[in-house]
PDB file of N, CA and C in Angstrom:
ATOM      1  N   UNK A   1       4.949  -1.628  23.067  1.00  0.00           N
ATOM      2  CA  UNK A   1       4.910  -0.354  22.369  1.00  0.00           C
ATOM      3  C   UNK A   1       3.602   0.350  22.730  1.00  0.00           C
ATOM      4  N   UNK A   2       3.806   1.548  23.017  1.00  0.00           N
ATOM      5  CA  UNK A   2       2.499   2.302  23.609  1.00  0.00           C
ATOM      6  C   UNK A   2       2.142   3.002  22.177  1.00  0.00           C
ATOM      7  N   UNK A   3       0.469   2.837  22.000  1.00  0.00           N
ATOM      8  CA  UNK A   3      -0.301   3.271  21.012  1.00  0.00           C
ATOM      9  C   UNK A   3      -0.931   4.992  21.431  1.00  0.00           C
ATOM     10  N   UNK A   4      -0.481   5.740  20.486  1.00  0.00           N
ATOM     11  CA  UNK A   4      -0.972   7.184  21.239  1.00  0.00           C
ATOM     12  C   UNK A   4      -1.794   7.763  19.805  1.00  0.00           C
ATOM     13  N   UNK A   5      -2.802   8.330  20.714  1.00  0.00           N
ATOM     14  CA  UNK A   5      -3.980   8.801  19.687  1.00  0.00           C
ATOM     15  C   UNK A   5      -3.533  10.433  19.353  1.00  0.00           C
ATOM     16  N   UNK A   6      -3.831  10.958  18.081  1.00  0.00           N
ATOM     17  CA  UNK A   6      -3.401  12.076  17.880  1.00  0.00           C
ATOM     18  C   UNK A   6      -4.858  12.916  17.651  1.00  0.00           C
ATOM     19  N   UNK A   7      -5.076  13.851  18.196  1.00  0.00           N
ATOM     20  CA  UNK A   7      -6.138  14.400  18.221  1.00  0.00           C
ATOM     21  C   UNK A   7      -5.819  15.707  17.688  1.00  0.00           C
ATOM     22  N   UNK A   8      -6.926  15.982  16.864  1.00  0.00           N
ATOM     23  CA  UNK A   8      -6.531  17.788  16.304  1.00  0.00           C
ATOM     24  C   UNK A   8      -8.142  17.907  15.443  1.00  0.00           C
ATOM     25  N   UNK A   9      -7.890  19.174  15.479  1.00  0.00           N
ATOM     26  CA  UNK A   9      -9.236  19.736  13.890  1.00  0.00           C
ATOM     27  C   UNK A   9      -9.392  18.552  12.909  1.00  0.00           C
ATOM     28  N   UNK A  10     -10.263  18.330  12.318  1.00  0.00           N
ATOM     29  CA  UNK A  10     -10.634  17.498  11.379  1.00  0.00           C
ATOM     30  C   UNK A  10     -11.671  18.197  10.260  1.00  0.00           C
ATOM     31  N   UNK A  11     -12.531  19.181  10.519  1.00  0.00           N
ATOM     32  CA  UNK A  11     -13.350  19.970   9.918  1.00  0.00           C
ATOM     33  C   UNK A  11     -13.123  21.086   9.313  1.00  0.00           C
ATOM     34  N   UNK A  12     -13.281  21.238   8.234  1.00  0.00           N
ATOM     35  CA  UNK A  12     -12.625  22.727   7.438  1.00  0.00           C
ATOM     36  C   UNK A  12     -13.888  23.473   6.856  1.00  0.00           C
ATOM     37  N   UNK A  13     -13.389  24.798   6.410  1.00  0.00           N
ATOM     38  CA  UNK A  13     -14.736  25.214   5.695  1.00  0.00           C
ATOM     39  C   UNK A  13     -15.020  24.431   3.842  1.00  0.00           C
ATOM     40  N   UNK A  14     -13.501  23.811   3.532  1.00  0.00           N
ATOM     41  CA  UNK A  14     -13.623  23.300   2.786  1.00  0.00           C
ATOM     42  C   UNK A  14     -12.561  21.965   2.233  1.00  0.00           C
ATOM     43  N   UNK A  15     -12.742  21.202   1.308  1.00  0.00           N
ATOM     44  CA  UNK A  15     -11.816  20.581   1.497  1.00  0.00           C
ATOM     45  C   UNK A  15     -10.265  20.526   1.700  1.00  0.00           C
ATOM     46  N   UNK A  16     -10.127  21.747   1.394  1.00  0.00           N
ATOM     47  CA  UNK A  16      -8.817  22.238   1.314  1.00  0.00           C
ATOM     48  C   UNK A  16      -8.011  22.223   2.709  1.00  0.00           C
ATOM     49  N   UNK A  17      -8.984  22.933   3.818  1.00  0.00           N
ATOM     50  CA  UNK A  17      -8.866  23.379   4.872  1.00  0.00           C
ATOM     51  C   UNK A  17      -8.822  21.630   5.639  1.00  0.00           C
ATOM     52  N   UNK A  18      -9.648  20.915   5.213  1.00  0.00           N
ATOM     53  CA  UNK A  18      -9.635  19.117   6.111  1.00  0.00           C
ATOM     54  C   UNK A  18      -8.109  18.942   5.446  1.00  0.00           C
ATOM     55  N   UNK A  19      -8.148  18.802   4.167  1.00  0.00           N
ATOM     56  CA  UNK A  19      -6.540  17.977   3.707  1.00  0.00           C
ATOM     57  C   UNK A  19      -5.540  18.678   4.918  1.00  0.00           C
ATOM     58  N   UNK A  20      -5.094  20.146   4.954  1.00  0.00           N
ATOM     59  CA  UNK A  20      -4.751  20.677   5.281  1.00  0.00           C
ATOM     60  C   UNK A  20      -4.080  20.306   6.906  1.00  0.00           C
ATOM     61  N   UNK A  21      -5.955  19.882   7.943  1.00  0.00           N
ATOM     62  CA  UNK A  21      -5.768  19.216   9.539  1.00  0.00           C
ATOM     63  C   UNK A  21      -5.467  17.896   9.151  1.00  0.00           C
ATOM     64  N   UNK A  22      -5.841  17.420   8.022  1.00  0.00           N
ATOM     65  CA  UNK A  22      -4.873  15.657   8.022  1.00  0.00           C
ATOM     66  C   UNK A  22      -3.635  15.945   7.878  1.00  0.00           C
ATOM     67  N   UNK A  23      -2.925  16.438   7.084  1.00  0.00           N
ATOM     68  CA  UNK A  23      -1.788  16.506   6.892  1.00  0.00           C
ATOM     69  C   UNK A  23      -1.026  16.717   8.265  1.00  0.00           C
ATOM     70  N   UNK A  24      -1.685  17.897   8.826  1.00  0.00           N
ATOM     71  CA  UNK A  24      -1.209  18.339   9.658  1.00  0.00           C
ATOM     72  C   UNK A  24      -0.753  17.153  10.940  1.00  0.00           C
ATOM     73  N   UNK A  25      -1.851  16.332  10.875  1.00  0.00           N
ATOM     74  CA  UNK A  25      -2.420  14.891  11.678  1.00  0.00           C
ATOM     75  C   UNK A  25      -0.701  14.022  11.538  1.00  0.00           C
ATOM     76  N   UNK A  26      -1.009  13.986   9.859  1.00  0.00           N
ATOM     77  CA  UNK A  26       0.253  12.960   9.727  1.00  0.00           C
ATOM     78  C   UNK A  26       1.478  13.184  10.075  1.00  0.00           C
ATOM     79  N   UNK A  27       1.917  14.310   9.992  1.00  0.00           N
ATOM     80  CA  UNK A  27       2.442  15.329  10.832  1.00  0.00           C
ATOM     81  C   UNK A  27       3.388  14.933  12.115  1.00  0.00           C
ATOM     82  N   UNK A  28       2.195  15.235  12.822  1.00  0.00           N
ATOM     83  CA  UNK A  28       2.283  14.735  14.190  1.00  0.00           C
ATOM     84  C   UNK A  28       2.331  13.187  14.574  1.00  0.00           C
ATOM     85  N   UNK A  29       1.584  12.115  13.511  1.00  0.00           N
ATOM     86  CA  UNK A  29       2.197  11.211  13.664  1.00  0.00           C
ATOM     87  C   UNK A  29       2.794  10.167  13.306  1.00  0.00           C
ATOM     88  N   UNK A  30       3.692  10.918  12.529  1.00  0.00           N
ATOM     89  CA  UNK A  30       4.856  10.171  11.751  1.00  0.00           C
ATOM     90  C   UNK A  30       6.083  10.743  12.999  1.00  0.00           C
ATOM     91  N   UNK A  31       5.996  12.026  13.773  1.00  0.00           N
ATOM     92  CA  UNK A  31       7.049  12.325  14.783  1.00  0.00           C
ATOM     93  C   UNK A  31       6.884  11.269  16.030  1.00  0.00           C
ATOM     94  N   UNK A  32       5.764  11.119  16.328  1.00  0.00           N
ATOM     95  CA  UNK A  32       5.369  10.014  17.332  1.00  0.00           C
ATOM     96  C   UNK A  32       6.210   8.558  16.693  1.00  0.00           C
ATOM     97  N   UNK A  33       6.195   8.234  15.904  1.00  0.00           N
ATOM     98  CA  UNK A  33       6.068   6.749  15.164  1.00  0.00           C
ATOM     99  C   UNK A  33       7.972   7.243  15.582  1.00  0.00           C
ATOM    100  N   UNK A  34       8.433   8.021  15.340  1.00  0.00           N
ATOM    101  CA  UNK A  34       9.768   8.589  15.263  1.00  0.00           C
ATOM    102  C   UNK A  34      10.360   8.132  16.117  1.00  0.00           C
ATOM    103  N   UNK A  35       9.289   8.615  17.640  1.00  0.00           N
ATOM    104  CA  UNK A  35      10.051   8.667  18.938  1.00  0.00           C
ATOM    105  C   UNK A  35       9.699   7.447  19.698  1.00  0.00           C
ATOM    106  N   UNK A  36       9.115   6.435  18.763  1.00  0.00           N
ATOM    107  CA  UNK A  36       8.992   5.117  18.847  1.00  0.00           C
ATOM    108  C   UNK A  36       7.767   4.597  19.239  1.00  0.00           C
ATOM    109  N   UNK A  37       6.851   5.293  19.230  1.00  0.00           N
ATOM    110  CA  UNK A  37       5.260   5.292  19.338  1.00  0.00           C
ATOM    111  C   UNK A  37       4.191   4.818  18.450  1.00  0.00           C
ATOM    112  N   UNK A  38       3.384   4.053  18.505  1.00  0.00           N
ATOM    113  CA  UNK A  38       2.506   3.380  17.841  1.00  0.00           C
ATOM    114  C   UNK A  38       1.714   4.911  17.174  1.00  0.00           C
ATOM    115  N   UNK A  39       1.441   5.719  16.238  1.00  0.00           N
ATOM    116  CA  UNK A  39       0.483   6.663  15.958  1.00  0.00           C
ATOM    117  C   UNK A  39      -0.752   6.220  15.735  1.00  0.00           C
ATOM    118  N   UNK A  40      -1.946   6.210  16.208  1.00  0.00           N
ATOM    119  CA  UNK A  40      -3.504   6.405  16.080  1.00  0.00           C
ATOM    120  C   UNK A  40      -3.507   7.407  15.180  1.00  0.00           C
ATOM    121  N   UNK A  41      -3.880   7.694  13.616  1.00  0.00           N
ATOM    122  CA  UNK A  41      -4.270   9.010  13.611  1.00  0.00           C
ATOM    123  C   UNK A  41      -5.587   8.995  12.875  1.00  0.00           C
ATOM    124  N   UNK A  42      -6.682   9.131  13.399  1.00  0.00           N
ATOM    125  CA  UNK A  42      -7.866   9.266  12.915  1.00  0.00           C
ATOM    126  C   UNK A  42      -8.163  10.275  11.929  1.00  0.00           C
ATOM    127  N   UNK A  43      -7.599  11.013  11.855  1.00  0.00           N
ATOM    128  CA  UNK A  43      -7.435  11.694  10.322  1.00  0.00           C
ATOM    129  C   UNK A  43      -7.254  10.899   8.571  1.00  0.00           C
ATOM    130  N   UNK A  44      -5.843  10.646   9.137  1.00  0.00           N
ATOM    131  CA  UNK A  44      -5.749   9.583   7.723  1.00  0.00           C
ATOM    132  C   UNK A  44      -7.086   8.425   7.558  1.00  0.00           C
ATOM    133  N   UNK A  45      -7.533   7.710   8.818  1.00  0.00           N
ATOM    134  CA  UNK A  45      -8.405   6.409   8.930  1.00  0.00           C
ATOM    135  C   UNK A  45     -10.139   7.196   7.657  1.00  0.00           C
ATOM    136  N   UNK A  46     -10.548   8.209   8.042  1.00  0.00           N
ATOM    137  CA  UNK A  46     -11.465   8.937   7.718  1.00  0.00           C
ATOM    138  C   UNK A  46     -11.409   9.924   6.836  1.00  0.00           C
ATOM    139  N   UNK A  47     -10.349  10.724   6.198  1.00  0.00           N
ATOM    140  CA  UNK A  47     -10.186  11.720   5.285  1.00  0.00           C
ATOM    141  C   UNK A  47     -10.898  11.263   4.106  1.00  0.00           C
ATOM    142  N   UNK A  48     -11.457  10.399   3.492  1.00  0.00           N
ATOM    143  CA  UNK A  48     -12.350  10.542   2.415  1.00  0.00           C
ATOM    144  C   UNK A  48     -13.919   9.805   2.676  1.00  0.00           C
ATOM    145  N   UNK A  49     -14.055   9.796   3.953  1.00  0.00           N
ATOM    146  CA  UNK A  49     -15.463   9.388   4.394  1.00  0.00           C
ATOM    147  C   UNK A  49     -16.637  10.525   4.614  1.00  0.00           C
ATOM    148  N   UNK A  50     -16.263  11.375   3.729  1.00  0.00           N
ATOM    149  CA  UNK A  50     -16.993  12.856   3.966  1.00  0.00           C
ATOM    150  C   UNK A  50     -18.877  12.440   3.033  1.00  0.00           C
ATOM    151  N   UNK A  51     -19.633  12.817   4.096  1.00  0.00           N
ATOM    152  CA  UNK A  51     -21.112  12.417   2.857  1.00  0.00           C
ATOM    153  C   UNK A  51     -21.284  10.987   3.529  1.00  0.00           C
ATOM    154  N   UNK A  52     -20.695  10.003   3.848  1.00  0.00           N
ATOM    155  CA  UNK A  52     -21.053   8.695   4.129  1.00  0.00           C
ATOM    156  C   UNK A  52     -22.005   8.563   5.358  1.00  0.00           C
ATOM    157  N   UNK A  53     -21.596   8.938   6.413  1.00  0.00           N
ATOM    158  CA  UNK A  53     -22.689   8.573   7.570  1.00  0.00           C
ATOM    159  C   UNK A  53     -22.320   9.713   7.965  1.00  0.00           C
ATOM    160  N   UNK A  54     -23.509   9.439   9.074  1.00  0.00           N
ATOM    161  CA  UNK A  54     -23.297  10.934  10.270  1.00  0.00           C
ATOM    162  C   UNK A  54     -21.983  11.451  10.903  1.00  0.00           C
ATOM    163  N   UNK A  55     -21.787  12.717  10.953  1.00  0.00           N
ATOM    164  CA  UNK A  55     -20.651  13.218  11.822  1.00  0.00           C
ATOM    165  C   UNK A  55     -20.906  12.356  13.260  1.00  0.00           C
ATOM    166  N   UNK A  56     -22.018  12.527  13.763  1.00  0.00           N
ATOM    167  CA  UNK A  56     -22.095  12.050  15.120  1.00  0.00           C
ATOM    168  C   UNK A  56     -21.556  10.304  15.434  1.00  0.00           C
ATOM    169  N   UNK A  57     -21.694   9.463  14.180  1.00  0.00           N
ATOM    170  CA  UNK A  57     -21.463   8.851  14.034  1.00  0.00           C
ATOM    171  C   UNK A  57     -19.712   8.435  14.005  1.00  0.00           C
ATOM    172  N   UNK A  58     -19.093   9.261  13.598  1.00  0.00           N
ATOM    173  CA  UNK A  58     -17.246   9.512  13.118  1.00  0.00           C
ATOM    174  C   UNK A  58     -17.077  10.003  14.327  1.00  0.00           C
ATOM    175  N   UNK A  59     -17.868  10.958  15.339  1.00  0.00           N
ATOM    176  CA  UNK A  59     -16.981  11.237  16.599  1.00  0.00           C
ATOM    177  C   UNK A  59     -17.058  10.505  17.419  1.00  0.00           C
ATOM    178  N   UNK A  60     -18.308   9.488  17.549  1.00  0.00           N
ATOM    179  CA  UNK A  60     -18.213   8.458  18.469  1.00  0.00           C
ATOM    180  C   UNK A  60     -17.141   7.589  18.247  1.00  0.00           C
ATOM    181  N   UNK A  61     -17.220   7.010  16.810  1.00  0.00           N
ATOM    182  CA  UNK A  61     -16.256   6.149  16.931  1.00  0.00           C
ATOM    183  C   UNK A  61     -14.846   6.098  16.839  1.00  0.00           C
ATOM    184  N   UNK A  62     -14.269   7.699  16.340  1.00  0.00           N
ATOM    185  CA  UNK A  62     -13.186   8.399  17.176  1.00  0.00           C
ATOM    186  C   UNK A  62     -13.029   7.904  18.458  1.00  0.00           C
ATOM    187  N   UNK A  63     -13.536   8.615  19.358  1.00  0.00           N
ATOM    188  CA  UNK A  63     -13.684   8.421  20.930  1.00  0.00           C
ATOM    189  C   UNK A  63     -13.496   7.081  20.891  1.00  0.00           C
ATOM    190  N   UNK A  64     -14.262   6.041  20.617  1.00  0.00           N
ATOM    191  CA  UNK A  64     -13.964   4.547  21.148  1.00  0.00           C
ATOM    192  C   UNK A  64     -11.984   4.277  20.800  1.00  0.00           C
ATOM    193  N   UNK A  65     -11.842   5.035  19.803  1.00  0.00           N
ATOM    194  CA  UNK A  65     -10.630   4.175  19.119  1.00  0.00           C
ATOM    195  C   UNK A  65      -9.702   4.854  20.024  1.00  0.00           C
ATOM    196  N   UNK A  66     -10.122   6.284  20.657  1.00  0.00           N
ATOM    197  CA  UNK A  66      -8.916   6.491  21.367  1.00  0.00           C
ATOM    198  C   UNK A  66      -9.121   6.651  23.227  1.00  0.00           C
ATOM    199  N   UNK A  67     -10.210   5.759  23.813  1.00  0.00           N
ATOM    200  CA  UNK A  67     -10.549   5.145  24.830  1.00  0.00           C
ATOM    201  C   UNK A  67      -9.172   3.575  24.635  1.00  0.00           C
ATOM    202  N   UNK A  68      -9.103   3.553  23.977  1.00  0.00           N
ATOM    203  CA  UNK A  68      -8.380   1.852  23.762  1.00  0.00           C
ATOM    204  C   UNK A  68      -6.650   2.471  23.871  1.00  0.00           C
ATOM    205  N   UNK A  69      -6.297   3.297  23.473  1.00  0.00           N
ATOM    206  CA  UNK A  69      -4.968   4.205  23.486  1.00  0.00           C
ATOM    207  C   UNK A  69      -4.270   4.589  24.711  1.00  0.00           C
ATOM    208  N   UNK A  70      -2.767   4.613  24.679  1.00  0.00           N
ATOM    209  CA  UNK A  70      -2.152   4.886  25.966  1.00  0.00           C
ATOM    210  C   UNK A  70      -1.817   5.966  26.551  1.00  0.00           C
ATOM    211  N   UNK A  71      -2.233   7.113  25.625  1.00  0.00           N
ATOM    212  CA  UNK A  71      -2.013   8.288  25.706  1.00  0.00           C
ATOM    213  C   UNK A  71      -2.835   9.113  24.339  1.00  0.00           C
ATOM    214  N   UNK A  72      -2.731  10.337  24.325  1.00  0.00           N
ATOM    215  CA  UNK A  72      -3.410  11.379  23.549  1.00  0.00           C
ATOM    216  C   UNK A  72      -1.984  12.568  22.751  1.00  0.00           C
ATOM    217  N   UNK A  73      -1.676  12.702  21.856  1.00  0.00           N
ATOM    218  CA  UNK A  73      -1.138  13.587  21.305  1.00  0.00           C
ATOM    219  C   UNK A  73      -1.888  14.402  20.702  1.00  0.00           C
ATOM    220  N   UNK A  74      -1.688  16.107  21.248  1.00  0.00           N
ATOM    221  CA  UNK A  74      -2.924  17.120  20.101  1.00  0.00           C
ATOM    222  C   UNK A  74      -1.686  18.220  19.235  1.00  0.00           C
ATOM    223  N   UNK A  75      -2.438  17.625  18.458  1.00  0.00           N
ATOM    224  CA  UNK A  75      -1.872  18.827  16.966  1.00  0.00           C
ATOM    225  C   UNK A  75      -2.021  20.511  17.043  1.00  0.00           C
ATOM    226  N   UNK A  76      -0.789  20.919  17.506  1.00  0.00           N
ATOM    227  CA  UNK A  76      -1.055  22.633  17.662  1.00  0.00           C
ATOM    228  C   UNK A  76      -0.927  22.794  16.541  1.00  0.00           C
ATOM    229  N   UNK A  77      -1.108  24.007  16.330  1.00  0.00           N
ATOM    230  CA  UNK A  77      -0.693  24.780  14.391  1.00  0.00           C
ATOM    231  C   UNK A  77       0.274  25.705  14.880  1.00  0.00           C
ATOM    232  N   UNK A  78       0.841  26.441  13.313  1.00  0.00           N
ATOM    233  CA  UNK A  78       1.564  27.276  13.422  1.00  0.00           C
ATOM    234  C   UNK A  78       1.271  28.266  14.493  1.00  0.00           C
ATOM    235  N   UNK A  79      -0.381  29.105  14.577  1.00  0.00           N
ATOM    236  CA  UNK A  79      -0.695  29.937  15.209  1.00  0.00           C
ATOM    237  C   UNK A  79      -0.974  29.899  16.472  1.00  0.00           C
ATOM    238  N   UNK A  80      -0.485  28.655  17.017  1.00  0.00           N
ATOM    239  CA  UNK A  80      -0.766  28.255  17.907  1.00  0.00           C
ATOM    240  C   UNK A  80      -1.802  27.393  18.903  1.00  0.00           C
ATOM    241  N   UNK A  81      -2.555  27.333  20.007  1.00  0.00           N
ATOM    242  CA  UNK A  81      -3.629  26.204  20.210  1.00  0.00           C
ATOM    243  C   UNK A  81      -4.575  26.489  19.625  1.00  0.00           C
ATOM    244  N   UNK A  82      -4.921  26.994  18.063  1.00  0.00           N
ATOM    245  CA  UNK A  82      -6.209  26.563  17.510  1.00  0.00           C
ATOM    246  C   UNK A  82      -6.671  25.520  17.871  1.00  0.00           C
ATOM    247  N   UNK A  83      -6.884  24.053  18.138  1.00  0.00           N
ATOM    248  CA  UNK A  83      -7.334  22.969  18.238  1.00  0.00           C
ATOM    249  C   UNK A  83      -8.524  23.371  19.207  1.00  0.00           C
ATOM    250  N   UNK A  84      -8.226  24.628  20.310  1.00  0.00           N
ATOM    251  CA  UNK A  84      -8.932  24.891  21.044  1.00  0.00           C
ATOM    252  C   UNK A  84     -10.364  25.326  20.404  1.00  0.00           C
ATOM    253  N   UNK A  85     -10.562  25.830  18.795  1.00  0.00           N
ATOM    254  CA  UNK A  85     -11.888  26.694  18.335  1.00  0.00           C
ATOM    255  C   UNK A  85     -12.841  24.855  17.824  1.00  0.00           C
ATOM    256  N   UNK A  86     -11.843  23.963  18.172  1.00  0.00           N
ATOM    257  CA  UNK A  86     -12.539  22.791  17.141  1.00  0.00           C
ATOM    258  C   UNK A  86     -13.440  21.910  18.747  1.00  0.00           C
ATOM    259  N   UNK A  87     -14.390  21.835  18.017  1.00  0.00           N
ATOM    260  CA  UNK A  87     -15.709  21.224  19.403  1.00  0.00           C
ATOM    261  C   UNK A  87     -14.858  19.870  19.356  1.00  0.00           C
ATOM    262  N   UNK A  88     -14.813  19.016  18.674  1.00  0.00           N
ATOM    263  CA  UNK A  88     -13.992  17.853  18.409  1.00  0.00           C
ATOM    264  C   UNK A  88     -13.122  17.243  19.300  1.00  0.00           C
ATOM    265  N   UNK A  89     -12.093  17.958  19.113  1.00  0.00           N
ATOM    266  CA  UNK A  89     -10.759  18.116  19.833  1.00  0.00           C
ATOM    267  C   UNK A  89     -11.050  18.464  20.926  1.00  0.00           C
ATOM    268  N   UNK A  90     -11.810  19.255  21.142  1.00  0.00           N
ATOM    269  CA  UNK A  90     -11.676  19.362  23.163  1.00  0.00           C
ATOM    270  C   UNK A  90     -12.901  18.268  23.427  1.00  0.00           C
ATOM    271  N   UNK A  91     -13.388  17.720  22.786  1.00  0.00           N
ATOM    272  CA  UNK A  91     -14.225  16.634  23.269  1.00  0.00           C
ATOM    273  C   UNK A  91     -13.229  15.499  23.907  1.00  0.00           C
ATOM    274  N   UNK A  92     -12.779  15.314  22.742  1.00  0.00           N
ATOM    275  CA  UNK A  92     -10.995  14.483  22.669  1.00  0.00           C
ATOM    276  C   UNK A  92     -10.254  14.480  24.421  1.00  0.00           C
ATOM    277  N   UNK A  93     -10.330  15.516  24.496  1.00  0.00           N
ATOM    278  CA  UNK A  93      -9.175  16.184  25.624  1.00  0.00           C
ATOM    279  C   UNK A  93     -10.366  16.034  26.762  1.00  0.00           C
ATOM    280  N   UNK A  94     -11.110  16.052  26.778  1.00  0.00           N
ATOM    281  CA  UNK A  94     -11.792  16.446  27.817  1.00  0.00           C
ATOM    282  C   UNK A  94     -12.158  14.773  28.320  1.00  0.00           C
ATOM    283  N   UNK A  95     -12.656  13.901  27.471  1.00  0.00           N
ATOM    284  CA  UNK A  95     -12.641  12.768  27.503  1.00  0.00           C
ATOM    285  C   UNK A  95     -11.085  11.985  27.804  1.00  0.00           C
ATOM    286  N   UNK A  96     -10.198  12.455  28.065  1.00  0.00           N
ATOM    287  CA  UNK A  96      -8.640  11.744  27.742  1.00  0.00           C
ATOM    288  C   UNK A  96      -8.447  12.206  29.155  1.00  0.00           C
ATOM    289  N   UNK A  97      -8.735  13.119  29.532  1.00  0.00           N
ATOM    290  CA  UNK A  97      -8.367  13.342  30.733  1.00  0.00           C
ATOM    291  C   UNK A  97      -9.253  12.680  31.826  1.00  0.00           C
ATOM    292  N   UNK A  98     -10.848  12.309  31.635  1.00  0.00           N
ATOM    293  CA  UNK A  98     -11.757  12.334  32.794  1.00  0.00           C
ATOM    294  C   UNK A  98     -11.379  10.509  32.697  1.00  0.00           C
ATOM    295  N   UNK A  99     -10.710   9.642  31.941  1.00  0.00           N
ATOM    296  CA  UNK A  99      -9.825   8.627  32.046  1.00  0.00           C
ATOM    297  C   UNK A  99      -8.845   8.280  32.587  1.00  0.00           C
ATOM    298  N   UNK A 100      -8.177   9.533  32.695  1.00  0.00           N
ATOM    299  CA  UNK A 100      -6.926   9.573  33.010  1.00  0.00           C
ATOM    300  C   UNK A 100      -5.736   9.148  31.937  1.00  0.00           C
ATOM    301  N   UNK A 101      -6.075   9.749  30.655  1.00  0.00           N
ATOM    302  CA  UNK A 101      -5.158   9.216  29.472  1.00  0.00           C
ATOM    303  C   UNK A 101      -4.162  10.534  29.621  1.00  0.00           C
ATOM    304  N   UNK A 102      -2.237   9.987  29.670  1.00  0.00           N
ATOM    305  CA  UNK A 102      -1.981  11.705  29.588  1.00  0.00           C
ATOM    306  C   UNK A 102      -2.069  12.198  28.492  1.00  0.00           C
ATOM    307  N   UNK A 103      -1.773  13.642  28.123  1.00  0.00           N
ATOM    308  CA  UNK A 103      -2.653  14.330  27.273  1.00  0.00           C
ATOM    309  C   UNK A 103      -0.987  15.409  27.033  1.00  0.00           C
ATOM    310  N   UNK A 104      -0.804  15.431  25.776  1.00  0.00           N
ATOM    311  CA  UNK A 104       0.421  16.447  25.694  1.00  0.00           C
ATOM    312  C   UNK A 104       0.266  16.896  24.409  1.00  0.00           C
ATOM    313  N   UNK A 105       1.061  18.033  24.070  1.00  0.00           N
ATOM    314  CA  UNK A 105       1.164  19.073  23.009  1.00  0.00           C
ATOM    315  C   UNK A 105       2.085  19.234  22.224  1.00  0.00           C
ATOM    316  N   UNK A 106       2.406  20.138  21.726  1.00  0.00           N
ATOM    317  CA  UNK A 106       3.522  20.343  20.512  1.00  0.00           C
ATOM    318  C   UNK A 106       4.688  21.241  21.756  1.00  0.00           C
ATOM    319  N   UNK A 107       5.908  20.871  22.205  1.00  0.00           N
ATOM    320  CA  UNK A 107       6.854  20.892  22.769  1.00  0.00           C
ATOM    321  C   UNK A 107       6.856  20.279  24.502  1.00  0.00           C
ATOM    322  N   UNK A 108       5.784  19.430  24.651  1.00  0.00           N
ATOM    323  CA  UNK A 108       6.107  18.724  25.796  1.00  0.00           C
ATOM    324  C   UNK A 108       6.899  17.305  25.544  1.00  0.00           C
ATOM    325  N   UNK A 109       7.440  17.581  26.644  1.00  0.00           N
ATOM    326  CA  UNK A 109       8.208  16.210  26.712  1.00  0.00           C
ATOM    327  C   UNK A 109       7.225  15.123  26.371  1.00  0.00           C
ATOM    328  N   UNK A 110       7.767  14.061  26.020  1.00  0.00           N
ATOM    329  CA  UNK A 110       6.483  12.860  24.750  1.00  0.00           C
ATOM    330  C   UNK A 110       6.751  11.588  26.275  1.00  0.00           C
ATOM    331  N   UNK A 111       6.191  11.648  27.710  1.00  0.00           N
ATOM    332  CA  UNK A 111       6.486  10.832  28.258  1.00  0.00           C
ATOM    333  C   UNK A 111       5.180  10.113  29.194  1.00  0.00           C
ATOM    334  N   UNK A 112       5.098   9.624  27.844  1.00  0.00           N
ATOM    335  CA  UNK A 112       3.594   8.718  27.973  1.00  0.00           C
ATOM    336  C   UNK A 112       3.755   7.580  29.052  1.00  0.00           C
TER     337      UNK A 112
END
């Protein structure tokens, strides 16, 4: 079973706006888990670790968890590739690719 990391926004202006990119997270990978895919979703793992340690700290060890993954799934929104305004997420992508992890979106074929 291939394990695929779901990458999206994680940062809001408030809590409303984080519940909001988790949800969105679970989202995306409960459809993965669907299409028979292990979901990574670092959203749910961290959604109430807010105040505990450094951000710099949560994106590193993001990154490690989805260095170990067989692929990358990113969370579009309704409005489309927002994920693109989040530093995060294209860290995500930018790192997934210089690996060679494939990297897909909300209506690509899921062929990890």
């Amino acid at each position: 079973m291939k394990v695929i990391y779901v990458a999206g926004p994680f940062r809001g202006k408030n809590a409303w706006e984080v519940e909001q990119n988790v949800r969105r997270a679970e989202t995306f990978a409960m459809m993965l888990a669907e299409k028979g895919f292990m979901p990574l979703c670092p959203h749910s793992n961290t959604r109430f670790f807010d105040g505990t340690l450094t951000a710099d700290f949560w994106v590193k060890g993001t990154l490690e968890l989805m260095r170990r993954c067989d692929g990358v799934m990113v969370c579009d929104t309704e409005q489309g590739a927002l994920w693109q305004a989040s530093t995060g997420t294209c860290g995500e992508v930018e790192e997934a690719k210089r690996l060679g992890l494939p990297v897909r979106f909300a209506g690509d074929k899921l062929d990890f």
